[in-house]
C-alpha atoms as a PDB file:
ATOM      1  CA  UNK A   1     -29.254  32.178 -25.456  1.00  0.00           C
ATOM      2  CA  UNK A   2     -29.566  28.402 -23.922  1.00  0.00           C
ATOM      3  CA  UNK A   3     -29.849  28.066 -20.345  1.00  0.00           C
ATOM      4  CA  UNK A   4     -26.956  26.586 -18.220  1.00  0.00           C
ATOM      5  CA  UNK A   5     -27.139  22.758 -17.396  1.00  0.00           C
ATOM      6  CA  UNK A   6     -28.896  21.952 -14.232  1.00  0.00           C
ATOM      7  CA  UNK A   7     -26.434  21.532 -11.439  1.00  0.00           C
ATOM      8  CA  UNK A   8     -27.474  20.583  -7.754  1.00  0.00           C
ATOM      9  CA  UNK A   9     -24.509  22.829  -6.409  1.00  0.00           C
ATOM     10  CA  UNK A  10     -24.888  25.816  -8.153  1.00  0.00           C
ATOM     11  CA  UNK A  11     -26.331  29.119  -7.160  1.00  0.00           C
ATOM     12  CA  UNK A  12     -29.237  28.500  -9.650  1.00  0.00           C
ATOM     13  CA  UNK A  13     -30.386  25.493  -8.407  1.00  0.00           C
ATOM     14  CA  UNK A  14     -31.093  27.106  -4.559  1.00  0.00           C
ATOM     15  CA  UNK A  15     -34.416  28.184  -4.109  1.00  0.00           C
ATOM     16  CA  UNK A  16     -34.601  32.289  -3.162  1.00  0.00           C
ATOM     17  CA  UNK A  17     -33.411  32.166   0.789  1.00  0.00           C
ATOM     18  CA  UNK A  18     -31.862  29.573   0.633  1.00  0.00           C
ATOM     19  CA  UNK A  19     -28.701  30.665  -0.056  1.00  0.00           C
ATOM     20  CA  UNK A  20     -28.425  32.947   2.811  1.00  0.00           C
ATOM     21  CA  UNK A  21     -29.279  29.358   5.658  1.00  0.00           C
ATOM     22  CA  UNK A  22     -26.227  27.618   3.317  1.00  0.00           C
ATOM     23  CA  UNK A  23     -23.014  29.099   4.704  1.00  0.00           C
ATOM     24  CA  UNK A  24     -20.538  30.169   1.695  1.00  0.00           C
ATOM     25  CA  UNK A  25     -18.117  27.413   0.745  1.00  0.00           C
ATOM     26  CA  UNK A  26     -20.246  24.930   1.859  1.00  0.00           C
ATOM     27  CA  UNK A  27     -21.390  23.593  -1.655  1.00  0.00           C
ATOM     28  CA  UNK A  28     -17.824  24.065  -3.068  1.00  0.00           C
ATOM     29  CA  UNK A  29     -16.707  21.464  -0.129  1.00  0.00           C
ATOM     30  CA  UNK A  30     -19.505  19.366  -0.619  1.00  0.00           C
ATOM     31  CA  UNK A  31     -18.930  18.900  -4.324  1.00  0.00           C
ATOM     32  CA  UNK A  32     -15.194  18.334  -3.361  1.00  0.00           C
ATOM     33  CA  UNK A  33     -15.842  15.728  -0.704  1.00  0.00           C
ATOM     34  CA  UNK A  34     -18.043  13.882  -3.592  1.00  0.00           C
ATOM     35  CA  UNK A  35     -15.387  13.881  -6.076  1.00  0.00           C
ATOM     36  CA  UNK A  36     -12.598  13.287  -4.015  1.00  0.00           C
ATOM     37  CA  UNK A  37     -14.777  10.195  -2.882  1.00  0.00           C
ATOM     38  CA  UNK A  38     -15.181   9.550  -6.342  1.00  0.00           C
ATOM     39  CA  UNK A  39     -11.681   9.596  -7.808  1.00  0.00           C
ATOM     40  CA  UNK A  40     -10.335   7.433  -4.384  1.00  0.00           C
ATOM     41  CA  UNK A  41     -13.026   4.325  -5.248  1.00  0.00           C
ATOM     42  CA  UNK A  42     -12.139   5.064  -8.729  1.00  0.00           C
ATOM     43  CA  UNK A  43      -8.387   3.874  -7.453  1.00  0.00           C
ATOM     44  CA  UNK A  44      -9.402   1.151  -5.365  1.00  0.00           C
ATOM     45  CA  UNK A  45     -11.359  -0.533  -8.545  1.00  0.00           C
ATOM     46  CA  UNK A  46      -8.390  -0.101 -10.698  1.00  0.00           C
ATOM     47  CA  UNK A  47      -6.350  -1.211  -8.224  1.00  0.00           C
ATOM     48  CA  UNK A  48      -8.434  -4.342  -7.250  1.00  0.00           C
ATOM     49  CA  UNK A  49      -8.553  -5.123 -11.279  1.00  0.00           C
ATOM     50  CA  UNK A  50      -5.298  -5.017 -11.792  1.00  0.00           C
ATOM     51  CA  UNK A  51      -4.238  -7.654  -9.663  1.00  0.00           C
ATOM     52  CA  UNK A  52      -7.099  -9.606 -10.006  1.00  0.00           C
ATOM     53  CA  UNK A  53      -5.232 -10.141 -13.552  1.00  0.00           C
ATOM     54  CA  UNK A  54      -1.753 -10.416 -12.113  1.00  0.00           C
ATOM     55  CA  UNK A  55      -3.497 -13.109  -9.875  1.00  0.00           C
ATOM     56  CA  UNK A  56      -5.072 -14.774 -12.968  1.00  0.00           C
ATOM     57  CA  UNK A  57      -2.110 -14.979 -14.690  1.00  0.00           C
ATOM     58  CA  UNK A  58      -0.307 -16.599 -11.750  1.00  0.00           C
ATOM     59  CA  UNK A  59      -3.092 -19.571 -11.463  1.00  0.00           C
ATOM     60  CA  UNK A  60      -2.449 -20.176 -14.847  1.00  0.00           C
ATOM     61  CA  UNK A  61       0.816 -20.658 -14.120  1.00  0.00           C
ATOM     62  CA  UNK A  62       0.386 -22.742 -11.102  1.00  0.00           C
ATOM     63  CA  UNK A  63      -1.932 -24.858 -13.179  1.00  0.00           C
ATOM     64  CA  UNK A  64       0.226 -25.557 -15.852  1.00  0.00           C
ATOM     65  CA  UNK A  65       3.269 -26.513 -13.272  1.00  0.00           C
ATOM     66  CA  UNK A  66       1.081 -28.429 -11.525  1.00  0.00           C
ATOM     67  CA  UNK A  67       0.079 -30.486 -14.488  1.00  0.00           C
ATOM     68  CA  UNK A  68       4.007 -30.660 -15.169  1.00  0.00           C
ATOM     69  CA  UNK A  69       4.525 -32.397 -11.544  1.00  0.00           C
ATOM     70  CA  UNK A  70       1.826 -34.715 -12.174  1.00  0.00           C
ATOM     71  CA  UNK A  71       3.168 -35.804 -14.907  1.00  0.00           C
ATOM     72  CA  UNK A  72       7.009 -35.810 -13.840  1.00  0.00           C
ATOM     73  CA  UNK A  73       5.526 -37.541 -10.360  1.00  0.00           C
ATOM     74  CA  UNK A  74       3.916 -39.930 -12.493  1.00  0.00           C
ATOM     75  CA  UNK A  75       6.902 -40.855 -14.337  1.00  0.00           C
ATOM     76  CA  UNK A  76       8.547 -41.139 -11.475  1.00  0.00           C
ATOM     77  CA  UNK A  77       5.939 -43.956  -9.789  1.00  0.00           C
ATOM     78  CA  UNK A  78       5.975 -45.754 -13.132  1.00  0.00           C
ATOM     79  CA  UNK A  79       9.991 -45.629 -12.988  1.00  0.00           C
ATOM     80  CA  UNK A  80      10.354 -46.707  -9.704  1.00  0.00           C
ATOM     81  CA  UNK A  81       7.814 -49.280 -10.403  1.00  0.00           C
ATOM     82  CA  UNK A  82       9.050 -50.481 -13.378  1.00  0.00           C
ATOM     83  CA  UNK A  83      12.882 -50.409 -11.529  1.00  0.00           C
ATOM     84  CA  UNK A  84      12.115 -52.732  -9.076  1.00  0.00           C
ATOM     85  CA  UNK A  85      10.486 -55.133 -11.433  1.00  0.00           C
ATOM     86  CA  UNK A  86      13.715 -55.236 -13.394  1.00  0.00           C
ATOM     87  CA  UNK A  87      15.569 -55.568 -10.832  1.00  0.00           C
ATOM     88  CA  UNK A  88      14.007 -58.393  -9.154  1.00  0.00           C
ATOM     89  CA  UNK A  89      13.811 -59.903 -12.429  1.00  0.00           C
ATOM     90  CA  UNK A  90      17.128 -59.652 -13.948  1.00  0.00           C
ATOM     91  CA  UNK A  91      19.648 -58.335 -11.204  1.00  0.00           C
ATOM     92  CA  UNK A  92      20.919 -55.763 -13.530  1.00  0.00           C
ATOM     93  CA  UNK A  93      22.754 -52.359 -14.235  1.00  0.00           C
ATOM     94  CA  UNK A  94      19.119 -51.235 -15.737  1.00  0.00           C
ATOM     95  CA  UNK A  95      17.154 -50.428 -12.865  1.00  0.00           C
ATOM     96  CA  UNK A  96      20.013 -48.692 -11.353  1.00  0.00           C
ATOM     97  CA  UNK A  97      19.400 -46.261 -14.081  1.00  0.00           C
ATOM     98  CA  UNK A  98      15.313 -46.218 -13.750  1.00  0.00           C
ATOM     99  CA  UNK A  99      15.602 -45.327 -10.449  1.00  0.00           C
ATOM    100  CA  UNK A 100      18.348 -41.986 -11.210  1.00  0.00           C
ATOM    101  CA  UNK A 101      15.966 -41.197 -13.350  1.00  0.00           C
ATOM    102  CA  UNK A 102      12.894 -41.391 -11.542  1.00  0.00           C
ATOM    103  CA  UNK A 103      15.153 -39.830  -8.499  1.00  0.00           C
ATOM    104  CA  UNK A 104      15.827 -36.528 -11.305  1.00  0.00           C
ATOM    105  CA  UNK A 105      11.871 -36.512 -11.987  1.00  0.00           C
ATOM    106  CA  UNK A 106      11.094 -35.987  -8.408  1.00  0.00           C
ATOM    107  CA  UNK A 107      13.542 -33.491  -8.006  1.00  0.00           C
ATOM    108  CA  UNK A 108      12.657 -31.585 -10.443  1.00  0.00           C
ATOM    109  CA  UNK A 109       8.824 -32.330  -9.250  1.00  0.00           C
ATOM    110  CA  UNK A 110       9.996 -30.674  -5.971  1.00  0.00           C
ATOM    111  CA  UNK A 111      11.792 -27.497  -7.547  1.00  0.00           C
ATOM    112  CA  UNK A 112       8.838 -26.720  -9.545  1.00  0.00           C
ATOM    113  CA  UNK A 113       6.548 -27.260  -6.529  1.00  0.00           C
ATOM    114  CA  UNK A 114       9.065 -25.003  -4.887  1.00  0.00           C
ATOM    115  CA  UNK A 115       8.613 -22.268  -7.482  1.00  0.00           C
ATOM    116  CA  UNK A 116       4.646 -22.255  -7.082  1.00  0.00           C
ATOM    117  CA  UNK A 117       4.571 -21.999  -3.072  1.00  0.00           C
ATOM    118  CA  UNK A 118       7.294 -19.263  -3.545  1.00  0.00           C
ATOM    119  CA  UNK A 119       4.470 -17.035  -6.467  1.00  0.00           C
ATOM    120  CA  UNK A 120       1.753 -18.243  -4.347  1.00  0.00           C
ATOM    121  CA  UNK A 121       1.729 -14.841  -2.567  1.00  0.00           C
ATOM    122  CA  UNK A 122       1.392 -12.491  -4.976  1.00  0.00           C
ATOM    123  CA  UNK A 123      -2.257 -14.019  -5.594  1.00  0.00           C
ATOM    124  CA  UNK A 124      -3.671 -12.457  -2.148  1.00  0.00           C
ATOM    125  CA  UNK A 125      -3.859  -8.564  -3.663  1.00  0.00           C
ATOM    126  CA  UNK A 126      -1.583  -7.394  -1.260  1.00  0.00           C
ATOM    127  CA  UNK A 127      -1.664  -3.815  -2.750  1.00  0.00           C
ATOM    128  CA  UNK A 128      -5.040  -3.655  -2.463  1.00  0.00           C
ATOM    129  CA  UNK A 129      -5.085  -4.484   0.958  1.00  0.00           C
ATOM    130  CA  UNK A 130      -2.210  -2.139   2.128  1.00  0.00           C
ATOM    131  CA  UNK A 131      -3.965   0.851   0.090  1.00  0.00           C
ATOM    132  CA  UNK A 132      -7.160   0.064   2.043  1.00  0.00           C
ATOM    133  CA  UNK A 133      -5.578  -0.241   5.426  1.00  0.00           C
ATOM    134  CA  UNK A 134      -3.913   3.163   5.056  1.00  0.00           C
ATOM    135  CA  UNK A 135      -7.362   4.560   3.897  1.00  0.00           C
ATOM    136  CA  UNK A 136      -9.040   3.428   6.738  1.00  0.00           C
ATOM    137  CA  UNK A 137      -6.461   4.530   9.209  1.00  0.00           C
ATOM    138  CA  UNK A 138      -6.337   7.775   7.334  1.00  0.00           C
ATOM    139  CA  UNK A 139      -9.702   8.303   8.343  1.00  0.00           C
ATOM    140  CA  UNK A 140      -9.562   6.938  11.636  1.00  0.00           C
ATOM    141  CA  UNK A 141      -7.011   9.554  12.084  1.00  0.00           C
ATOM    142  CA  UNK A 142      -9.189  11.761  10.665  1.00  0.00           C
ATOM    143  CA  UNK A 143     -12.095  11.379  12.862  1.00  0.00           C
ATOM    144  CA  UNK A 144      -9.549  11.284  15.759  1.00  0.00           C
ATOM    145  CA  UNK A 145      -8.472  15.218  14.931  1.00  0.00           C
ATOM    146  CA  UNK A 146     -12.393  16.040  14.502  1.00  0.00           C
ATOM    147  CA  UNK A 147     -12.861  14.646  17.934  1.00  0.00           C
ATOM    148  CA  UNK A 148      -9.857  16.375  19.281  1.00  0.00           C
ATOM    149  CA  UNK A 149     -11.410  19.434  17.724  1.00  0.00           C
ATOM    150  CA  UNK A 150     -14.815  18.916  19.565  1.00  0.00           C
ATOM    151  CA  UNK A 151     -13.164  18.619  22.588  1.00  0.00           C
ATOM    152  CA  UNK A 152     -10.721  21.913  22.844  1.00  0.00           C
ATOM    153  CA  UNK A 153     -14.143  23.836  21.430  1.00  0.00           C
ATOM    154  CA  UNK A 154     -16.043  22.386  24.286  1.00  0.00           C
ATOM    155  CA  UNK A 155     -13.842  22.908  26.738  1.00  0.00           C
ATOM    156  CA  UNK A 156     -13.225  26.777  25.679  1.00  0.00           C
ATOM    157  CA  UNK A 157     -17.110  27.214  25.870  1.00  0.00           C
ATOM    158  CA  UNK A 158     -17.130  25.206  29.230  1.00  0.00           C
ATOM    159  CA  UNK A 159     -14.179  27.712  30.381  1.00  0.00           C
ATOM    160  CA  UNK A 160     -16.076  30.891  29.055  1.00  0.00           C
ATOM    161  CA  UNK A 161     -18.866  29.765  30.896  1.00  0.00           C
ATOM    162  CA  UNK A 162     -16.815  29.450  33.949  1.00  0.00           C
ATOM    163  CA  UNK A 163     -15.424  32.596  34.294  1.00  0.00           C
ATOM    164  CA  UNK A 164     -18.709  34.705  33.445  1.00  0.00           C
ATOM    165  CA  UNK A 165     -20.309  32.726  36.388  1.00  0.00           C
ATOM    166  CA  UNK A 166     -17.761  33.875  38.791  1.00  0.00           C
ATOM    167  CA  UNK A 167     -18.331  37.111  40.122  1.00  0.00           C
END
């Protein structure tokens, strides 16, 4: 017959007496607590790794459109340039057209620019931050009832102790 794993909260692995100072339930909350704790940071690091992809693949795609406006901005500097020296050179239809086009460059420069400010957002792991705000006022909430607790037991003892003084 093999012996049973070690275990630091079973009944085994008390020394004799000591079971009788440990008040019954206490170990079964303990290990609770522990693996509640342990499943709730489990959630936070999935959480936090999931949108630090999300976030990856957005700055990809702000890098990319940004490369895109540099180049459509600097087609649009060489156009205008290249407009005006027409222009002054030959008075002619031509640069009328440079400059449309270099006008339709920046445009489109300024809708793409548009569409990265407007995805910048989801790059600041907003869920993350909301799950860990209601954590922490969970608990604060938490240790607000304990305290509440505290108080009505004190005050019962402080009443008790009132009335068998008084004769």
């Amino acid at each position: 017959m093999a012996t049973p794993p070690y275990s630091a909260f079973s009944s085994a692995a008390t020394p004799a007496g000591a079971a009788s100072r440990v008040p019954s339930g206490w170990a079964d909350r303990l290990r609770r607590l522990v693996l509640d704790v342990r499943l709730v940071a489990n959630d936070h690091i999935e959480l936090a790794v999931l949108e630090a992809q999300r976030a990856g693949q957005v700055l990809v795609r702000s890098i990319a459109a940004a490369v895109v406006i540099s180049v459509l901005v600097a087609t649009a500097w060489i156009s205008i340039v290249v407009a005006i020296v027409v222009w002054l050179a030959e008075h002619m239809p031509l640069p009328a057209a440079l400059l449309i086009g270099a006008a339709a460059c920046l445009a489109l420069a300024g809708g793409i620019g548009w569409w990265v400010v407007k995805h910048a957002p989801e790059m600041m792991f907003e869920a993350t931050l909301r799950q860990l705000k209601a954590t922490a006022k969970a608990e604060d909430e938490a240790e607000r009832d304990d305290d509440d607790e505290v108080k009505e037991k004190e005050q019962k003892m402080h009443d008790a102790t009132t009335r068998s003084a008084t004769p």
